[in-house]
Every structure is written in structure tokens, then in C-alpha cells.
C-alpha atoms as a PDB file:
ATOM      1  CA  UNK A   1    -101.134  17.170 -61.475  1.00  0.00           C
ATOM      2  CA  UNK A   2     -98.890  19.255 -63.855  1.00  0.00           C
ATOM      3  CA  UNK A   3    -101.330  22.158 -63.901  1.00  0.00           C
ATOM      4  CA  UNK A   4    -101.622  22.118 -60.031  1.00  0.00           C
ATOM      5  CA  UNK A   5     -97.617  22.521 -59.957  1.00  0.00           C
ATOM      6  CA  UNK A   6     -97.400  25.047 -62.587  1.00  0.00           C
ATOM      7  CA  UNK A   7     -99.767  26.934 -60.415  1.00  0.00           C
ATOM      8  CA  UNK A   8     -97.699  26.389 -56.737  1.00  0.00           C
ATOM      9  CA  UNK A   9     -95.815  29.391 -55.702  1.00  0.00           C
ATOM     10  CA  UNK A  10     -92.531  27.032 -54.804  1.00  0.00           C
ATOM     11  CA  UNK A  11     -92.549  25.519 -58.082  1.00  0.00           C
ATOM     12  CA  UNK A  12     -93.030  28.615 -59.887  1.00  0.00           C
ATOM     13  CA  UNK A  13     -89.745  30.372 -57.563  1.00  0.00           C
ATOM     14  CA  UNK A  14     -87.765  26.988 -58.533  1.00  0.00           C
ATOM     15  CA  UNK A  15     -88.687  26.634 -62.131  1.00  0.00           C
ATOM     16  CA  UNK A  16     -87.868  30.360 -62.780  1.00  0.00           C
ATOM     17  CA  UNK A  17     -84.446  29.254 -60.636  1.00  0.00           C
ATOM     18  CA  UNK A  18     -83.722  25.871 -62.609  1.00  0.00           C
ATOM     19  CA  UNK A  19     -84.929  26.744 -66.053  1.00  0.00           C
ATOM     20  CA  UNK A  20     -85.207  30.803 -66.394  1.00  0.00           C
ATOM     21  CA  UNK A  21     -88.471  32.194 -67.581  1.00  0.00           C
ATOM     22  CA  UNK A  22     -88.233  31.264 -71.018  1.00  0.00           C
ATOM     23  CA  UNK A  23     -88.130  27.095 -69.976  1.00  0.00           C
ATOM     24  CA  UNK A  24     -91.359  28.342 -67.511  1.00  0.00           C
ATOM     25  CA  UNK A  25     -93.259  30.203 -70.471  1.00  0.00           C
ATOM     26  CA  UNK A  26     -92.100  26.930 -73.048  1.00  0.00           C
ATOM     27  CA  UNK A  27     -93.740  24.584 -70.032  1.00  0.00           C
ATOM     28  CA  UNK A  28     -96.762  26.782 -69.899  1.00  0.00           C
ATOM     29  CA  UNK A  29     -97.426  26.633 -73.674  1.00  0.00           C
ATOM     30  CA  UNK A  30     -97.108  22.629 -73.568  1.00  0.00           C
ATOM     31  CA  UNK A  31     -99.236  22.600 -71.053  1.00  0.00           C
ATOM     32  CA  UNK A  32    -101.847  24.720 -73.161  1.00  0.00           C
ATOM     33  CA  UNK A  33    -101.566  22.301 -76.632  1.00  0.00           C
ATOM     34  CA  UNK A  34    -101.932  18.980 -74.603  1.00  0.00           C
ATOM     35  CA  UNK A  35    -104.958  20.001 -72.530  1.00  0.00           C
ATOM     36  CA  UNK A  36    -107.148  18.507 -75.781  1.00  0.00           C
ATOM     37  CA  UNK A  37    -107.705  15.033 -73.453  1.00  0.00           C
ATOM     38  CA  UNK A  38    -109.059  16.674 -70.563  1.00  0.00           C
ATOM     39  CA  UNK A  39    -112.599  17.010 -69.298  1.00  0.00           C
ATOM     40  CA  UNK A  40    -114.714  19.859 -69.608  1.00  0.00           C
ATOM     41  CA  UNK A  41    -115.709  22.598 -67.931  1.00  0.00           C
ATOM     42  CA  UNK A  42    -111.934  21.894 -66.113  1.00  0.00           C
ATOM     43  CA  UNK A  43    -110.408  21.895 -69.413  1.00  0.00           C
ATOM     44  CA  UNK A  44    -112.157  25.631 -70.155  1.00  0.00           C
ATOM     45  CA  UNK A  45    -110.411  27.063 -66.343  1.00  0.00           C
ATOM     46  CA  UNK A  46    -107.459  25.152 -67.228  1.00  0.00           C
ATOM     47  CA  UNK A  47    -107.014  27.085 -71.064  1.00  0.00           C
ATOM     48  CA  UNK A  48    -108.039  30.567 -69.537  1.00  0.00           C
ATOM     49  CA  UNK A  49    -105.444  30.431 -66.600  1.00  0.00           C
ATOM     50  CA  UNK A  50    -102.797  29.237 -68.636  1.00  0.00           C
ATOM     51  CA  UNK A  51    -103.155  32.156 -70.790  1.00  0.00           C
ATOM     52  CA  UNK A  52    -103.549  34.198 -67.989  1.00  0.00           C
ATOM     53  CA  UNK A  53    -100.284  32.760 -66.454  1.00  0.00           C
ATOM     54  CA  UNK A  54     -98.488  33.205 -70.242  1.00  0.00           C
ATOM     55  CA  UNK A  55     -99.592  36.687 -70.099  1.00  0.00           C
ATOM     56  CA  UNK A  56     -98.713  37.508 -66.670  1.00  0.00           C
ATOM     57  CA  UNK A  57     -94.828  35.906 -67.345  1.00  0.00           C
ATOM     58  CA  UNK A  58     -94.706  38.053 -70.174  1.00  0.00           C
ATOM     59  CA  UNK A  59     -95.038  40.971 -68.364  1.00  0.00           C
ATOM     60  CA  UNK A  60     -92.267  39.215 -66.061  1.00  0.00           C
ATOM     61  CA  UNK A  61     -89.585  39.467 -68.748  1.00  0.00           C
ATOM     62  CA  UNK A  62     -87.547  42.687 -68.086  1.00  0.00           C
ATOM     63  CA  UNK A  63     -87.861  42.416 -64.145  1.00  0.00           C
ATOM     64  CA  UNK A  64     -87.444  38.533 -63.713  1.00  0.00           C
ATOM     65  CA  UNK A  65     -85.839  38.190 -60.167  1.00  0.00           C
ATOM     66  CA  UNK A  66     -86.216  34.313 -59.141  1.00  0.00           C
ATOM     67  CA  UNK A  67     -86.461  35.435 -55.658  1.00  0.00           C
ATOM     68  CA  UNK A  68     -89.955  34.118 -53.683  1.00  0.00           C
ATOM     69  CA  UNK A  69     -90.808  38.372 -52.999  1.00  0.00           C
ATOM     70  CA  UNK A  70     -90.374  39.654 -56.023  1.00  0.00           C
ATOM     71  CA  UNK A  71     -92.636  36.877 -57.196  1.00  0.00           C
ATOM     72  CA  UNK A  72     -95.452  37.210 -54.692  1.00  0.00           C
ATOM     73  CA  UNK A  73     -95.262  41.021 -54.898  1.00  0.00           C
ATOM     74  CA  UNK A  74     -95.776  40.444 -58.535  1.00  0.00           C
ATOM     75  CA  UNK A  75     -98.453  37.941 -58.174  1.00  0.00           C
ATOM     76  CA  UNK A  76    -100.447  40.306 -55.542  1.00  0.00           C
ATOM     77  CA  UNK A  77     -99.929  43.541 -57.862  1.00  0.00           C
ATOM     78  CA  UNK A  78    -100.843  41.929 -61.102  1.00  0.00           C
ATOM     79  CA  UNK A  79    -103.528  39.185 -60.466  1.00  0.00           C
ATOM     80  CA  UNK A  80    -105.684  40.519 -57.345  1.00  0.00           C
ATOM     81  CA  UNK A  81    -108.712  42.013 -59.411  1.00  0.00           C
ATOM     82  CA  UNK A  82    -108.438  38.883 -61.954  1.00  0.00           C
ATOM     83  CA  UNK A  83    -108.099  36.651 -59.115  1.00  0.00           C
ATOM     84  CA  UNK A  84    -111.782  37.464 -57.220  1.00  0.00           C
ATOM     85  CA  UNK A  85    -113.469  36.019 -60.063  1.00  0.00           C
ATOM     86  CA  UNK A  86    -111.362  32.964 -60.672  1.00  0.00           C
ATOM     87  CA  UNK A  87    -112.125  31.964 -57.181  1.00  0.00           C
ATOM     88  CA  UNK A  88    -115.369  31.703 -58.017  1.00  0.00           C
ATOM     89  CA  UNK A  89    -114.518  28.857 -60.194  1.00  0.00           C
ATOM     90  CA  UNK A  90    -113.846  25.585 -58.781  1.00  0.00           C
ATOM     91  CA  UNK A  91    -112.005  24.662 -61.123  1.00  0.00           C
ATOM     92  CA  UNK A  92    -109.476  27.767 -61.569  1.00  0.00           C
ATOM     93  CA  UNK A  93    -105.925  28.163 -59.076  1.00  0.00           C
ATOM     94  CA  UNK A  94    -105.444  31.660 -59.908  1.00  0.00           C
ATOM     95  CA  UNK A  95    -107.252  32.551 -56.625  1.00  0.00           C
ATOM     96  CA  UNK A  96    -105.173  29.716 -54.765  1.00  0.00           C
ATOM     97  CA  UNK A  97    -102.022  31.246 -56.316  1.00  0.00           C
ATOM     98  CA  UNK A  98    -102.742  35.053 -55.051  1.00  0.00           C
ATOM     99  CA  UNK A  99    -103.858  33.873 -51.570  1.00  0.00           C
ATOM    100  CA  UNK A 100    -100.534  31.866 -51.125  1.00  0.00           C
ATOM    101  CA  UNK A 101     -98.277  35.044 -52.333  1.00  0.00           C
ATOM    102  CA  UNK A 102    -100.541  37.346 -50.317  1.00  0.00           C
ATOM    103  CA  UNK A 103     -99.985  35.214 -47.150  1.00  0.00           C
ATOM    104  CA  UNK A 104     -96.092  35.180 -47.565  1.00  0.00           C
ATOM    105  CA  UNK A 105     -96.022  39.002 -47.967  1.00  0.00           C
ATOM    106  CA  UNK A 106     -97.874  39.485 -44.873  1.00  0.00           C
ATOM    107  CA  UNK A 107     -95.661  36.654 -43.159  1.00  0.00           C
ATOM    108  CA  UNK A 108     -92.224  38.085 -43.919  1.00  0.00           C
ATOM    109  CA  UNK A 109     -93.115  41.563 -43.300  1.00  0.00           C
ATOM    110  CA  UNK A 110     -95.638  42.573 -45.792  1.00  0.00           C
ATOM    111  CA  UNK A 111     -92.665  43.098 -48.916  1.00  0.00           C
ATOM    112  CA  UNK A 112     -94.682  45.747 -51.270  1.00  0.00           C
ATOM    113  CA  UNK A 113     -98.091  43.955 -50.214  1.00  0.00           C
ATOM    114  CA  UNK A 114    -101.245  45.554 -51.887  1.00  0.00           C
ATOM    115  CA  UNK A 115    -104.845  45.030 -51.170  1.00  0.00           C
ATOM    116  CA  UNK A 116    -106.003  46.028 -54.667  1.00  0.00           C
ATOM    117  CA  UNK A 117    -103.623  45.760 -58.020  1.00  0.00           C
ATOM    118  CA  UNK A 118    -101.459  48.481 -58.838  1.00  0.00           C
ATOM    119  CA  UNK A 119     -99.821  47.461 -61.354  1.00  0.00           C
ATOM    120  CA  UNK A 120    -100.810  46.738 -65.568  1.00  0.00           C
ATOM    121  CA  UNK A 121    -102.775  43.432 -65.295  1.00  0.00           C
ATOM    122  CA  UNK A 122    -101.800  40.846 -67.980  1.00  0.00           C
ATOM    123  CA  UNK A 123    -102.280  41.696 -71.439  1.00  0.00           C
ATOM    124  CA  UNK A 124    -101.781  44.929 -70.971  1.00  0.00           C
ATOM    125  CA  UNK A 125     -99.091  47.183 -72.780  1.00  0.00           C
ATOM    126  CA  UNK A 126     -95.328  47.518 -71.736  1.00  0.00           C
ATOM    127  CA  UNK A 127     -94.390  50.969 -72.879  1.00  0.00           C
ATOM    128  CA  UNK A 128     -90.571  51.115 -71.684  1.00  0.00           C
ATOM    129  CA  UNK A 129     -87.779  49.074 -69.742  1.00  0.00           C
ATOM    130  CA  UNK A 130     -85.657  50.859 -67.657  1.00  0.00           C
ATOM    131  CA  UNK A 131     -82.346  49.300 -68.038  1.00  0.00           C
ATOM    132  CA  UNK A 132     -79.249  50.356 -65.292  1.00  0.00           C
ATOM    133  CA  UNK A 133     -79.276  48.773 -62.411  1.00  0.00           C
ATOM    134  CA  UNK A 134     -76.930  45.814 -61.745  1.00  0.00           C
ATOM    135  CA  UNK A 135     -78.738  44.571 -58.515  1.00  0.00           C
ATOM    136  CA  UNK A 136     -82.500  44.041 -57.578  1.00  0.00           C
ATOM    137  CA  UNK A 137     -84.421  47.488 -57.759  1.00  0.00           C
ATOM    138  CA  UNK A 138     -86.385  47.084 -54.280  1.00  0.00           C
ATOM    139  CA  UNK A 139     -89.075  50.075 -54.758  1.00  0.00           C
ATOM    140  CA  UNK A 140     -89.650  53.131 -57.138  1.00  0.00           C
ATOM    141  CA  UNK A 141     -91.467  56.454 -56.904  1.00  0.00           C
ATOM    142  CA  UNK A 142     -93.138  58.889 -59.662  1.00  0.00           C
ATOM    143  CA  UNK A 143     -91.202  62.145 -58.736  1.00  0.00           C
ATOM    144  CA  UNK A 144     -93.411  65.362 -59.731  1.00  0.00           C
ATOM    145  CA  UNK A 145     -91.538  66.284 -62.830  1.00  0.00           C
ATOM    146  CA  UNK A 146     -92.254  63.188 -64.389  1.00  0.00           C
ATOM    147  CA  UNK A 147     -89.421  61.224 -63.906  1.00  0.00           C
ATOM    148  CA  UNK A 148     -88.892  58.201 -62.012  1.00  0.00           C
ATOM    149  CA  UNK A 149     -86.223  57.117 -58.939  1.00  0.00           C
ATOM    150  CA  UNK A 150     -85.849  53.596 -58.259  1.00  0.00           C
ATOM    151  CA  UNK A 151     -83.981  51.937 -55.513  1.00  0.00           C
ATOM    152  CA  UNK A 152     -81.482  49.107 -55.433  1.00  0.00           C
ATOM    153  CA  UNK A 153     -79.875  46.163 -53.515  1.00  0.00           C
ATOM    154  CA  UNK A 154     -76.816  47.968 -53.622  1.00  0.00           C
ATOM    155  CA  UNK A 155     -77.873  50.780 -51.986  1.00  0.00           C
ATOM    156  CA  UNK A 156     -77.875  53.199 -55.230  1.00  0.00           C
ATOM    157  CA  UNK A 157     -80.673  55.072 -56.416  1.00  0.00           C
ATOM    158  CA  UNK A 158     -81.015  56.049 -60.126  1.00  0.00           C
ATOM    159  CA  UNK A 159     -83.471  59.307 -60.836  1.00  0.00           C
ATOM    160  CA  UNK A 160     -84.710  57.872 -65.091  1.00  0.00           C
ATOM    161  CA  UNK A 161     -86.120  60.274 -67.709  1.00  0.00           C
ATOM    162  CA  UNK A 162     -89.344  58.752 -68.956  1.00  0.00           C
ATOM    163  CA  UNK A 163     -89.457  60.593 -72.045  1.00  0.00           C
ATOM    164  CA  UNK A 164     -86.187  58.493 -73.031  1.00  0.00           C
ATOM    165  CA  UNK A 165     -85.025  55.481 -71.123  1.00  0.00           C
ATOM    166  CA  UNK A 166     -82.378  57.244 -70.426  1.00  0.00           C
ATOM    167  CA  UNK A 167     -81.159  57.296 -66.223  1.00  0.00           C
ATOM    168  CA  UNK A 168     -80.512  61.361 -65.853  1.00  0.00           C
ATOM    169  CA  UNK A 169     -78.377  60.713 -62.066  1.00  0.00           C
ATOM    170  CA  UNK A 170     -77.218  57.956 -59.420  1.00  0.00           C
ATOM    171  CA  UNK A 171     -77.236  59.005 -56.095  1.00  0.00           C
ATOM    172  CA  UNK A 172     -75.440  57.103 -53.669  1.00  0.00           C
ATOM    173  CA  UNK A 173     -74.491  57.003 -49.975  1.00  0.00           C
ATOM    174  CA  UNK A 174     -76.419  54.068 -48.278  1.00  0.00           C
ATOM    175  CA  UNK A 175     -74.389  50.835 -47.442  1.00  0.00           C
ATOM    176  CA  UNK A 176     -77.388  48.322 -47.698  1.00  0.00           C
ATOM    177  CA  UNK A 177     -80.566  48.235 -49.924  1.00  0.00           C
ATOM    178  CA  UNK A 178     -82.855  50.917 -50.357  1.00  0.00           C
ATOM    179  CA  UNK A 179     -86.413  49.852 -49.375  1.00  0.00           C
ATOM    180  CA  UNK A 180     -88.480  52.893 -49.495  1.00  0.00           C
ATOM    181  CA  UNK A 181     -88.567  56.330 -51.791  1.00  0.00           C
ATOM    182  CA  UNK A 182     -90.859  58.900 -51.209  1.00  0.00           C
ATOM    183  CA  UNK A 183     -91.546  62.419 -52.438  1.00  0.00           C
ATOM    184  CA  UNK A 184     -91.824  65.267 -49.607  1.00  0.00           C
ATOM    185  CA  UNK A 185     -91.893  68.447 -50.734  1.00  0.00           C
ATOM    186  CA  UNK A 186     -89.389  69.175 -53.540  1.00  0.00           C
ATOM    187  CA  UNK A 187     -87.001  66.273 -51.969  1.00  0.00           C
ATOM    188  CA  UNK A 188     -86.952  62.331 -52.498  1.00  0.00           C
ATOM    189  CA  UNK A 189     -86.884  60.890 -48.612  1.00  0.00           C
ATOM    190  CA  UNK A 190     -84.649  57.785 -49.241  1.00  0.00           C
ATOM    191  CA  UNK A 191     -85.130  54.461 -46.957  1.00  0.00           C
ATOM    192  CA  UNK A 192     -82.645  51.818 -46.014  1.00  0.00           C
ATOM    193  CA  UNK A 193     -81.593  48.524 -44.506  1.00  0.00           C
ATOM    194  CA  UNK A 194     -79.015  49.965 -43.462  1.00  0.00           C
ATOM    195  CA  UNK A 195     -81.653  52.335 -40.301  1.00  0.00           C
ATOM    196  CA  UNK A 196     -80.978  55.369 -42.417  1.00  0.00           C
ATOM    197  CA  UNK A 197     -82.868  57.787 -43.926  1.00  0.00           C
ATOM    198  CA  UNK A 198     -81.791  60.198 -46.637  1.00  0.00           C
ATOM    199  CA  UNK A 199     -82.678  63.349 -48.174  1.00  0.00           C
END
């Protein structure tokens, strides 16, 4: 029963609400030293998506936002190539877990929805943190210099040097979240909440 929770998107968006990702990754290594008494091959699904899980919360650390879309989008970025094979377990809920996040993206207006992972699966290497922002960053966009604009809930969009860390300008002028950046040209096309679009 405990495993089946752990791997429920509204217990996952409440845990992460109640107890803050490090009570969620402590609850996910219990989980993973007191699986001795159960029955194989579940026991076997049961260790792998655990560590999957640990792995993928890792990742979760510098971005943890307990909201239900920032979950799912990270669920549907992170887990979709992993997830096609767990389904073909019985025993596994990874598959359950990405089909439930995909269907709320779709539901509430397909929020950063991807067909195919885009982002570093678990266990792979975080190489920087971009630290700046004071609300939720929404989206982000490689620029063709190599840096990096992001856009936030508070309608301020910060251009980052990759090389450093370091956030090289703020730009901003919208008066509700940005929800879209794209490059066109030698300009970053800003999108809003607020039915603006910026250049």
C-alpha cells in the first residue's frame, strides 16, 4: 500500500507540500531498507523504481516547486523513455505515474507537455544551478551565444552566463508570468499571461 502511495501523483504534490523533499527522499529510502519481507519478482520492480524515484528527486533538488505542473512536467520530461519499459512490468508504477502526469498536462492546457524526454533522465549529471529568481521560472530558452533566458512568475526575465552561474541582465516590463521565450532572429520573443508579447 505504501509503495502504491509513494507512487500517486497527489501524494507525491502533498508530501513535497507537508514534508519538503528531503522528508519525501527520507520516506523513499525507508521504503527501500524494509522491502526485505516482500515477495519476489514484486520486491525486484519495487527496489528498481524506488531508486529510480530517489534518483529522479535528486535531480528535483534545486527546482523543487510543490505545485501539481511543475511536478507532472517533471515527471513527463524525465521518466517518458524509462517509463515504456516499466510498463511492461506488471509489477512496476513508473508507467502508471507518467500516464497520470501526462493526462493532467494535456487536461489543464498541456503545461510544457512532451511526447519524448527532454530533459537529463535520472542518474544523470547536474552540471550548474542557476540561482536568481525569487518566483517560479515558468520556461527557458538556449539563446545562440550560449547563454540562457529564463522566465518567471513575476513577470521578469533573467538572460544567465553559462560559463559562470552568473545572471548577465533582468529584463522586465510584463505584469503577469512569462510563459513562453523564443529566439527569432537576433531577438528573444517574450510570452505572457498578461496577452502580451515582447521583443
Amino acid at each position: 500500500v505504501t509503495y502504491y502511495l509513494m507512487t500517486n501523483l497527489t501524494w507525491l504534490q502533498w508530501s513535497l507540500e507537508a514534508i519538503g523533499l528531503a522528508g519525501v527522499l527520507e520516506s523513499y529510502s525507508k521504503l527501500l531498507q524494509n522491502n526485505k519481507w516482500l515477495p519476489e519478482p514484486f520486491r525486484n520492480e519495487l527496489t528498481k523504481d524506488i531508486k529510480l524515484m530517489l534518483q529522479f528527486f535528486k535531480l528535483l533538488v534545486p527546482t523543487t516547486n510543490p505545485w501539481r505542473r511543475e511536478i507532472c512536467t517533471q515527471i513527463s520530461a524525465r521518466l517518458a523513455k524509462i517509463a515504456v519499459a516499466s510498463k511492461r512490468s506488471k509489477w512496476s508504477r513508473i508507467g502508471l505515474l507518467l500516464e497520470e502526469a501526462t493526462a493532467f498536462l494535456k487536461a489543464y492546457g498541456g503545461w510544457s507537455f512532451t511526447a519524448s524526454n527532454t530533459l537529463e533522465a535520472p542518474g544523470g549529471m547536474l552540471e550548474m544551478t542557476l540561482v536568481g529568481h525569487t518566483t517560479g521560472v515558468q520556461c527557458v530558452c538556449a539563446l545562440g551565444d550560449g547563454r540562457v533566458a529564463s522566465g518567471a512568475d513575476d513577470g521578469s526575465i533573467k538572460i544567465w552566463n553559462t560559463e559562470t552561474g552568473q545572471c548577465d541582465l533582468t529584463l522586465s516590463g510584463h505584469k503577469r508570468w512569462v510563459s513562453s521565450l523564443c529566439v527569432l532572429g537576433d531577438r528573444l520573443v517574450s510570452g505572457s499571461s498578461d496577452g502580451t508579447a515582447s521583443t
